[in-house]
PDB file of N, CA and C in Angstrom:
ATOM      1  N   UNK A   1       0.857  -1.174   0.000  1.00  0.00           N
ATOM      2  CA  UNK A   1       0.000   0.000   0.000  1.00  0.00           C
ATOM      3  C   UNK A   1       0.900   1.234   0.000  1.00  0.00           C
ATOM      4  N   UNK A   2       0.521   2.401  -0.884  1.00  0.00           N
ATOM      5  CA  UNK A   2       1.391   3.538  -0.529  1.00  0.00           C
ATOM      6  C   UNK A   2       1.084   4.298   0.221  1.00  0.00           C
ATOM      7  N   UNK A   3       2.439   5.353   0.326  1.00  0.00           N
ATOM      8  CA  UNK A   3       2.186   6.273   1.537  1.00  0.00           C
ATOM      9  C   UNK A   3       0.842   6.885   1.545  1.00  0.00           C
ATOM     10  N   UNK A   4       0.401   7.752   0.322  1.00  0.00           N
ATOM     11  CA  UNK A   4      -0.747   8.000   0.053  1.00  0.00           C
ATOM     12  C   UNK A   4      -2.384   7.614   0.712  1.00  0.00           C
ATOM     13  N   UNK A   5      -1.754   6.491   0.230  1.00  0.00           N
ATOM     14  CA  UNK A   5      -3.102   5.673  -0.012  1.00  0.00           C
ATOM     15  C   UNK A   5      -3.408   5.234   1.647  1.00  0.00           C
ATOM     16  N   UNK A   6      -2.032   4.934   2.188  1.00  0.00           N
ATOM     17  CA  UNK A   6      -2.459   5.146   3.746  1.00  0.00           C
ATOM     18  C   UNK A   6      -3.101   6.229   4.736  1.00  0.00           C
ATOM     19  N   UNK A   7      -2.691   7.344   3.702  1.00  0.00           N
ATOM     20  CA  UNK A   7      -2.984   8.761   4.261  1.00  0.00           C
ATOM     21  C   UNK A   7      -4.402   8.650   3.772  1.00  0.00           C
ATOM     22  N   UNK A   8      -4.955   8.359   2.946  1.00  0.00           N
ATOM     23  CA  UNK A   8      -6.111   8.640   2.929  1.00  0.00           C
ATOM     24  C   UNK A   8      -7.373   8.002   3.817  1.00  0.00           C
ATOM     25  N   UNK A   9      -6.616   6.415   3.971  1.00  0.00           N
ATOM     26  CA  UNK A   9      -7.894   5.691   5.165  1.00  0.00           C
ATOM     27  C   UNK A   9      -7.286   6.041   6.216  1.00  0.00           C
ATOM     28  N   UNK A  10      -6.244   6.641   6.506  1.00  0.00           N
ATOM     29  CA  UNK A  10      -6.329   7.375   8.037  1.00  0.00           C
ATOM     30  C   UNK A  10      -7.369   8.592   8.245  1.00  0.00           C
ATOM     31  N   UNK A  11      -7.316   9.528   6.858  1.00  0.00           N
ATOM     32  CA  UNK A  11      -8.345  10.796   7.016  1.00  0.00           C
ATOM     33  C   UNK A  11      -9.706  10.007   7.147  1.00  0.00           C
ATOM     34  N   UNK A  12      -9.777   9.129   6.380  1.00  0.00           N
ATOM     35  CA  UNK A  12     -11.540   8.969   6.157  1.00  0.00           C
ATOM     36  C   UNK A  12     -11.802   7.962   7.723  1.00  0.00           C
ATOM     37  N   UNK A  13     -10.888   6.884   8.410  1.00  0.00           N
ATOM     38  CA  UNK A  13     -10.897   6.296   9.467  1.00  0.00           C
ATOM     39  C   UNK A  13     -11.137   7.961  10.774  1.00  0.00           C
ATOM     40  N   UNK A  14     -10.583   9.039  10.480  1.00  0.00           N
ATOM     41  CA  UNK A  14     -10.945   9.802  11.861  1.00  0.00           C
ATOM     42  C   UNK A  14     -12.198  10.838  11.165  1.00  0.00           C
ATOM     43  N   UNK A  15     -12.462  11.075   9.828  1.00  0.00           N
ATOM     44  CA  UNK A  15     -13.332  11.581   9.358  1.00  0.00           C
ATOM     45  C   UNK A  15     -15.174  11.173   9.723  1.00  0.00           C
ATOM     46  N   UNK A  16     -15.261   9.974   9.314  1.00  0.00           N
ATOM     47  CA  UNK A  16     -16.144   9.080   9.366  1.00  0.00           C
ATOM     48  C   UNK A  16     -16.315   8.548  10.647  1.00  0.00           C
ATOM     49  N   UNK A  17     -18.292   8.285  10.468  1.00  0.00           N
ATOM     50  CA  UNK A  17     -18.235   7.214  11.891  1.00  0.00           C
ATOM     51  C   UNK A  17     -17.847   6.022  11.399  1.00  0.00           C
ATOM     52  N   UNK A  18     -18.136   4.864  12.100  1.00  0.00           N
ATOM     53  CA  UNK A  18     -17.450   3.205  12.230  1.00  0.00           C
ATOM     54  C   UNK A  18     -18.743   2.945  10.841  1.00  0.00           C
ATOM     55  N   UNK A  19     -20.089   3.604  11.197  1.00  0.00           N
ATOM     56  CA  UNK A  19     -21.236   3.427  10.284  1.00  0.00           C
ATOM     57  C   UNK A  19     -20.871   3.502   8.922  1.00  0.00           C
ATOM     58  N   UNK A  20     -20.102   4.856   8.529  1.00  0.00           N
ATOM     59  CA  UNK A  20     -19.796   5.371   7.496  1.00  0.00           C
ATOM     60  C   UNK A  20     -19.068   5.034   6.441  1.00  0.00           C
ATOM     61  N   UNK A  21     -17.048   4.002   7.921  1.00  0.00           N
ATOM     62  CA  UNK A  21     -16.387   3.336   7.073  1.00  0.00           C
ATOM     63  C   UNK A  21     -17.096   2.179   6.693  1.00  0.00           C
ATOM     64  N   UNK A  22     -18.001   1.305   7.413  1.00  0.00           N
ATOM     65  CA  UNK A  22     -17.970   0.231   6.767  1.00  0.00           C
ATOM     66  C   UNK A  22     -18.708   0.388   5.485  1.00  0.00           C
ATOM     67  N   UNK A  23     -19.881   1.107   5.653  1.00  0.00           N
ATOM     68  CA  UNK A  23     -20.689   1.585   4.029  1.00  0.00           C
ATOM     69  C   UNK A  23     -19.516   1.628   3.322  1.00  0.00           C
ATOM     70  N   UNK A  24     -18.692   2.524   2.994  1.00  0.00           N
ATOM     71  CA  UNK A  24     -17.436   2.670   2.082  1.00  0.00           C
ATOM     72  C   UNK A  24     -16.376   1.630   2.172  1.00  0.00           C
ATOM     73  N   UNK A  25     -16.648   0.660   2.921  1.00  0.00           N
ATOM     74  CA  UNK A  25     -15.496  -0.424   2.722  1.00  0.00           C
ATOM     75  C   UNK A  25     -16.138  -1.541   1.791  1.00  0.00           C
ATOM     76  N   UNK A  26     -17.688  -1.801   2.171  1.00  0.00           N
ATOM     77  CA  UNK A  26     -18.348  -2.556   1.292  1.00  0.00           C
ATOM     78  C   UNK A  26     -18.627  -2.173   0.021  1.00  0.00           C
ATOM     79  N   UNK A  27     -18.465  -0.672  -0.245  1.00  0.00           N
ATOM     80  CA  UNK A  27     -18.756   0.134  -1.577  1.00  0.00           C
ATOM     81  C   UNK A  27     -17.810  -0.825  -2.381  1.00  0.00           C
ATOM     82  N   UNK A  28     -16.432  -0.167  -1.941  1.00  0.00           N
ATOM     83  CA  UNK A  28     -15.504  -0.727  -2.425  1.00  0.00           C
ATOM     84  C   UNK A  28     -15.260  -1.896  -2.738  1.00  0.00           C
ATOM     85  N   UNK A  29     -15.172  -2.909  -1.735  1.00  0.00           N
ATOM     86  CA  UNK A  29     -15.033  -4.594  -2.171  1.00  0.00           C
ATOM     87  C   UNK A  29     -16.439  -4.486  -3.307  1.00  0.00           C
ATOM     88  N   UNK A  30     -17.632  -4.319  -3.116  1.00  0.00           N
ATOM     89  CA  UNK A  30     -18.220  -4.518  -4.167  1.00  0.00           C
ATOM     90  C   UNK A  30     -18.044  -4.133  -5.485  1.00  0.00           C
ATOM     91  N   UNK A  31     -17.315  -2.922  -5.300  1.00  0.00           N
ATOM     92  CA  UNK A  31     -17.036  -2.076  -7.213  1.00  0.00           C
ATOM     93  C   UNK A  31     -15.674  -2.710  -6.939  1.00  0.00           C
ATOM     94  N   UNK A  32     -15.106  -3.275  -6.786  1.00  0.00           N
ATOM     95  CA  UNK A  32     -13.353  -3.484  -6.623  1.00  0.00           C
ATOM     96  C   UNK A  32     -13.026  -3.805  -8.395  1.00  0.00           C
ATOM     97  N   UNK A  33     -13.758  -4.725  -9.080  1.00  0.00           N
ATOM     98  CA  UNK A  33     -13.553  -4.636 -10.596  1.00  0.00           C
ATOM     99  C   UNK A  33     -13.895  -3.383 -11.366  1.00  0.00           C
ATOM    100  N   UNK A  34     -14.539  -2.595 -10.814  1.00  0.00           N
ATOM    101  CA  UNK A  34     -14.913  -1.346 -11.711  1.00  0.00           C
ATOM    102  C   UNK A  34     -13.701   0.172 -10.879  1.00  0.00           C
ATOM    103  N   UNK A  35     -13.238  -0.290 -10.086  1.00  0.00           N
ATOM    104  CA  UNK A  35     -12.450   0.929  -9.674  1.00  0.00           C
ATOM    105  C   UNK A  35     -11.483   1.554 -10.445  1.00  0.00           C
ATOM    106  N   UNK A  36     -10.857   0.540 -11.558  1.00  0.00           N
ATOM    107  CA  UNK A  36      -9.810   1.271 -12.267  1.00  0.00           C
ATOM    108  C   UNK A  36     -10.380   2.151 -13.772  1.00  0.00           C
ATOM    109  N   UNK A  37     -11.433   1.793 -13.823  1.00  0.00           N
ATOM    110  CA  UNK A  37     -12.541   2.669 -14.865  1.00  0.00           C
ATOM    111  C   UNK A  37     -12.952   3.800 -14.461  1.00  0.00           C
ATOM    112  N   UNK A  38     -13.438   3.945 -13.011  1.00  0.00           N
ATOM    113  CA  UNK A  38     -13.782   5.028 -12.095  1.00  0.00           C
ATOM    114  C   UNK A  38     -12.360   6.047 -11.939  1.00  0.00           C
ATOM    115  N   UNK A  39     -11.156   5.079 -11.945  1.00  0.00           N
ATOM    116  CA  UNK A  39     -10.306   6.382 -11.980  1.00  0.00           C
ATOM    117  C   UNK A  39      -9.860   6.941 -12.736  1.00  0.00           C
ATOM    118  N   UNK A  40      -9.720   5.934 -14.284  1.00  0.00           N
ATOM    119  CA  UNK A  40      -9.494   6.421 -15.655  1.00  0.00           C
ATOM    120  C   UNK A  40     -10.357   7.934 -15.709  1.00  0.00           C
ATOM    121  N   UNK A  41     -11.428   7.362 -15.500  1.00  0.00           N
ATOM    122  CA  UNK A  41     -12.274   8.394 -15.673  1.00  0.00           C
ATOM    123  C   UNK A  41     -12.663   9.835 -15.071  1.00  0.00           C
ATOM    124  N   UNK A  42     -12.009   9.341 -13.629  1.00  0.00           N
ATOM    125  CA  UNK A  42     -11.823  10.557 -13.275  1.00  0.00           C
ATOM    126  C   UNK A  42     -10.535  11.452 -13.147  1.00  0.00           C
ATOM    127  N   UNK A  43      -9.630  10.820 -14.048  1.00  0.00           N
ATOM    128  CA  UNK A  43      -8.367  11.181 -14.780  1.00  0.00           C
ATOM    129  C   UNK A  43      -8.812  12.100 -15.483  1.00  0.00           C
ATOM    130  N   UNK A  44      -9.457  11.571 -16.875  1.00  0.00           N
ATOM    131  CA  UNK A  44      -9.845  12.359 -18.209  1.00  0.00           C
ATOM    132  C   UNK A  44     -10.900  13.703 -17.704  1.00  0.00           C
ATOM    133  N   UNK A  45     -11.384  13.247 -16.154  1.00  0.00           N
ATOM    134  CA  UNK A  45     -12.131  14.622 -16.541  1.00  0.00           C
ATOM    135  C   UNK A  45     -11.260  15.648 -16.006  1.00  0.00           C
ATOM    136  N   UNK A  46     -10.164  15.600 -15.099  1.00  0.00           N
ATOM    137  CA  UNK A  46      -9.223  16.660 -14.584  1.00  0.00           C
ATOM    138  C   UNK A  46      -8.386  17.001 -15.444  1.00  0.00           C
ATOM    139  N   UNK A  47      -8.027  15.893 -16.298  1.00  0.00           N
ATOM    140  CA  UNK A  47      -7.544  16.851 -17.659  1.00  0.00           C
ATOM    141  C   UNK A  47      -8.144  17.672 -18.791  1.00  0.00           C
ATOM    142  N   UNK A  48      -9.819  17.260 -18.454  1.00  0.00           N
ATOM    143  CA  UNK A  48     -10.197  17.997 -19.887  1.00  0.00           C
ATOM    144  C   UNK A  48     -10.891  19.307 -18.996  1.00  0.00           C
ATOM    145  N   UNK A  49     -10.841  19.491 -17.651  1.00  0.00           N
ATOM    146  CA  UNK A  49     -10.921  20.521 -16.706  1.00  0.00           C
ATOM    147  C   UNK A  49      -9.930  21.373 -16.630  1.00  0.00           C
ATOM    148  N   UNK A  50      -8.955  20.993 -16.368  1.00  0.00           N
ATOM    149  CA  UNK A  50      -7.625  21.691 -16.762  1.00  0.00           C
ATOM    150  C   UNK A  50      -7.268  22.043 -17.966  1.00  0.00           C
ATOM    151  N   UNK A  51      -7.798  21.792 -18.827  1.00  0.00           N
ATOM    152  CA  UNK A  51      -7.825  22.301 -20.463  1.00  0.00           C
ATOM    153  C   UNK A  51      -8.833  23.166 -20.850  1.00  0.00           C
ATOM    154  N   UNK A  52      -9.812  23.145 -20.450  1.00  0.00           N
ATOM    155  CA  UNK A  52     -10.399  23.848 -20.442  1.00  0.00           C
ATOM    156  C   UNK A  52     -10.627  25.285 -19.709  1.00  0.00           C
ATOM    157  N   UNK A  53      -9.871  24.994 -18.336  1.00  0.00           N
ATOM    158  CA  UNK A  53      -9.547  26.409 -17.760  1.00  0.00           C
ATOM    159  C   UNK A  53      -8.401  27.020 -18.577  1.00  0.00           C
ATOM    160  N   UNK A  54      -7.427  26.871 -19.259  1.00  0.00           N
ATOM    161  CA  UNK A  54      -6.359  26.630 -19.336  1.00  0.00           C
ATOM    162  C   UNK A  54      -6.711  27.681 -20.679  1.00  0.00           C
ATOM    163  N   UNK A  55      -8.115  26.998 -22.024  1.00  0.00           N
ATOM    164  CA  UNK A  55      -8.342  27.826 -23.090  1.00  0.00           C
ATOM    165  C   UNK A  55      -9.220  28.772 -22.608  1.00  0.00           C
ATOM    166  N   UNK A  56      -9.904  29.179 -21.358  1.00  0.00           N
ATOM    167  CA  UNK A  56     -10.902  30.106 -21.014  1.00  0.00           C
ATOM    168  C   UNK A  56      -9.693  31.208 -20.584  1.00  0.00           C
ATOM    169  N   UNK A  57      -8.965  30.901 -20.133  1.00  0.00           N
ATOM    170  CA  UNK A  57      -7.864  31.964 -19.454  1.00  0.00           C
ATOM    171  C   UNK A  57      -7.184  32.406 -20.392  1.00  0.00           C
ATOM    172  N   UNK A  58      -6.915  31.808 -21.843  1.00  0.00           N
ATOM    173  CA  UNK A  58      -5.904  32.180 -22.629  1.00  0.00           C
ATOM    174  C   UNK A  58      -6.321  34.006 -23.203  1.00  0.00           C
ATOM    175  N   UNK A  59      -5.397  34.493 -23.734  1.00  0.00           N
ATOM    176  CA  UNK A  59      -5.693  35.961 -23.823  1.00  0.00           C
ATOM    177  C   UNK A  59      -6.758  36.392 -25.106  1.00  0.00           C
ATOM    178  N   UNK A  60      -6.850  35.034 -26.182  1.00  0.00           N
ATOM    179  CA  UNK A  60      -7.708  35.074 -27.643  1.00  0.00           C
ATOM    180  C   UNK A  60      -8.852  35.014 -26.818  1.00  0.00           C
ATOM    181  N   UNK A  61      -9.349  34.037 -26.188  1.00  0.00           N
ATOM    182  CA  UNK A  61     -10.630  33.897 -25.559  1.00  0.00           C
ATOM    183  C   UNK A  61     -11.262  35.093 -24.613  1.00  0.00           C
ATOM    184  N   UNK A  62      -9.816  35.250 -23.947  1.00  0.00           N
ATOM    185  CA  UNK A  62     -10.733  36.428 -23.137  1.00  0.00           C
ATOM    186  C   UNK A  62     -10.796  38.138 -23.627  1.00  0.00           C
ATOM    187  N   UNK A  63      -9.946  37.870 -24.325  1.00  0.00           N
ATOM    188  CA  UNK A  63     -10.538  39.203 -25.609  1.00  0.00           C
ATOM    189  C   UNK A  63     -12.044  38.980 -26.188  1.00  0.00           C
ATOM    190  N   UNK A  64     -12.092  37.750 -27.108  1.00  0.00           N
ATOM    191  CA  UNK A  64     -13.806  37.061 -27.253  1.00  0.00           C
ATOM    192  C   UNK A  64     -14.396  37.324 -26.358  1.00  0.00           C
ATOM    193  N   UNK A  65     -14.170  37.209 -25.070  1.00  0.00           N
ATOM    194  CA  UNK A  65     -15.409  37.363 -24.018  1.00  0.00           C
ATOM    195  C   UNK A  65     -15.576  38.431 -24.091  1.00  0.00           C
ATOM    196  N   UNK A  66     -14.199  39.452 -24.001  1.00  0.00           N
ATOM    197  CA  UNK A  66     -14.800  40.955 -23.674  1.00  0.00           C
ATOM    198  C   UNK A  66     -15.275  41.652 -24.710  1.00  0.00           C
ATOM    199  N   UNK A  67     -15.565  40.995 -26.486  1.00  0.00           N
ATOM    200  CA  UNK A  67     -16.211  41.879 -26.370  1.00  0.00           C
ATOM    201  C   UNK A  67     -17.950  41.331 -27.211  1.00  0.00           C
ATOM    202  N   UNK A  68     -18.052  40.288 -26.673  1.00  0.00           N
ATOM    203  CA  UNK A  68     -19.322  39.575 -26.532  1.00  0.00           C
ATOM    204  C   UNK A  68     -20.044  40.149 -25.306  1.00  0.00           C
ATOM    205  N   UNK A  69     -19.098  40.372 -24.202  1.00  0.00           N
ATOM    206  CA  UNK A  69     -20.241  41.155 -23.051  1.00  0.00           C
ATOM    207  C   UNK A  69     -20.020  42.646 -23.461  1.00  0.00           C
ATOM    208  N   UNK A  70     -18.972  43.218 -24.250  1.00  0.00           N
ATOM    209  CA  UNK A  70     -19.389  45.002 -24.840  1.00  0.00           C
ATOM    210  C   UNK A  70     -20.765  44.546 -25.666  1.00  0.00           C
ATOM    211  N   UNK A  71     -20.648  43.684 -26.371  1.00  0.00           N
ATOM    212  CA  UNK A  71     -21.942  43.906 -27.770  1.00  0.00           C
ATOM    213  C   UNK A  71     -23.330  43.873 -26.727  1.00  0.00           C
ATOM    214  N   UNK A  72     -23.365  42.477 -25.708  1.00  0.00           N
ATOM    215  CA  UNK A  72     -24.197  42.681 -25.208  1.00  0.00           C
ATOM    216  C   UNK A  72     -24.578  43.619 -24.259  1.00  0.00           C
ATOM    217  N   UNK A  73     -23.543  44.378 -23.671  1.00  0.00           N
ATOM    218  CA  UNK A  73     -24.357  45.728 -22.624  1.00  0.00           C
ATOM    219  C   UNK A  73     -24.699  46.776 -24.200  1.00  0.00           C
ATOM    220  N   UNK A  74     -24.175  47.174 -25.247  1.00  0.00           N
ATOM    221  CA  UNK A  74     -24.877  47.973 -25.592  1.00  0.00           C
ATOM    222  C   UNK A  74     -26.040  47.529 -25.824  1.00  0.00           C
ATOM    223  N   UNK A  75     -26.016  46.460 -26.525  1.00  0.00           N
ATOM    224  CA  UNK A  75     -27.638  46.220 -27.621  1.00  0.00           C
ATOM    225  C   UNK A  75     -28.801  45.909 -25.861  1.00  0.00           C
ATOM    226  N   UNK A  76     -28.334  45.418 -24.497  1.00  0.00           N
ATOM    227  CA  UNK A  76     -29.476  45.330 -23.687  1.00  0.00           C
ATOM    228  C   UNK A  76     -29.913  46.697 -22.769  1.00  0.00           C
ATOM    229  N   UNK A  77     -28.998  47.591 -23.147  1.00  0.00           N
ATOM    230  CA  UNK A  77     -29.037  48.833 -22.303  1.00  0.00           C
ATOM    231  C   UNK A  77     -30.425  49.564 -22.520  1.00  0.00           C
ATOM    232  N   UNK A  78     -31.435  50.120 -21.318  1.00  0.00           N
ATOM    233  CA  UNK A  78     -32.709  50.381 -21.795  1.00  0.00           C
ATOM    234  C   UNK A  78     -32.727  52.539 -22.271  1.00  0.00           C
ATOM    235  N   UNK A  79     -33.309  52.206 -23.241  1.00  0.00           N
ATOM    236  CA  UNK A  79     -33.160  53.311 -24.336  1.00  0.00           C
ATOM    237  C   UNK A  79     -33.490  54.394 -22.992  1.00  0.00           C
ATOM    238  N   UNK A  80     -32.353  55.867 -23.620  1.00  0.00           N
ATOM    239  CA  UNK A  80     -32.707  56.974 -22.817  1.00  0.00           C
ATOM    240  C   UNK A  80     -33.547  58.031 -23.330  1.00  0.00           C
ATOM    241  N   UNK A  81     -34.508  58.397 -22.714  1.00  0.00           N
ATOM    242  CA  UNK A  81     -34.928  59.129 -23.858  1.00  0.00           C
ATOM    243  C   UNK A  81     -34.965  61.137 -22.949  1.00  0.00           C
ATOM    244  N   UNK A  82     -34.206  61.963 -23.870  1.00  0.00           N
ATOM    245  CA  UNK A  82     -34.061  63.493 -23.115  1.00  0.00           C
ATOM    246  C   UNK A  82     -34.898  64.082 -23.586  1.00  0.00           C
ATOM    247  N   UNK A  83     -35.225  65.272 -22.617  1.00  0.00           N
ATOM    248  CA  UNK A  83     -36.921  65.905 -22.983  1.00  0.00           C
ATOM    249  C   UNK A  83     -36.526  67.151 -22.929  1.00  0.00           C
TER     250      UNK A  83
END
C-alpha cells in the first residue's frame, strides 16, 4: 500500500463514523472490478478541466469574451430618452 493511499484511510478512518467506514469499505469490495474505470475516468475529466480552464484563461478567448459582453451591454441597455 502507498504512503498515500495510507494517508487517505487514516483521514476517512478519523473523518467518518465506524457506520460510514464500513458503508465505504463494502462500496468498495463490491465495485473493486470497476475501480480502475472510475479512476481512468476521473483522470480524463481533470484533464479535460484543466484544459479547459487553461483555453478560457488564454488571452484570444478572453478578448472574445470581452467583447461579446461590450456587444451585449450595448444592444441590452434600456433606451434613454431626453426631454
Amino acid at each position: 500500500m502507498t504512503k498515500l493511499l495510507q494517508e487517505a484511510f487514516t483521514t476517512v478512518s478519523t473523518s467518518l463514523s465506524r457506520d460510514a467506514q464500513d458503508r465505504l469499505a463494502q462500496l468498495m469490495i463490491r465495485n473493486v472490478n470497476r475501480l480502475e474505470a472510475i479512476l481512468e475516468d476521473e483522470l480524463d475529466e481533470q484533464v479535460f478541466e484543466s484544459s479547459a480552464i487553461r483555453a478560457v484563461e488564454s488571452d484570444k478567448v478572453q478578448a472574445l469574451l470581452k467583447r461579446v459582453a461590450a456587444r451585449h451591454d450595448s444592444t441590452n441597455r434600456p433606451a434613454t430618452h431626453s426631454r
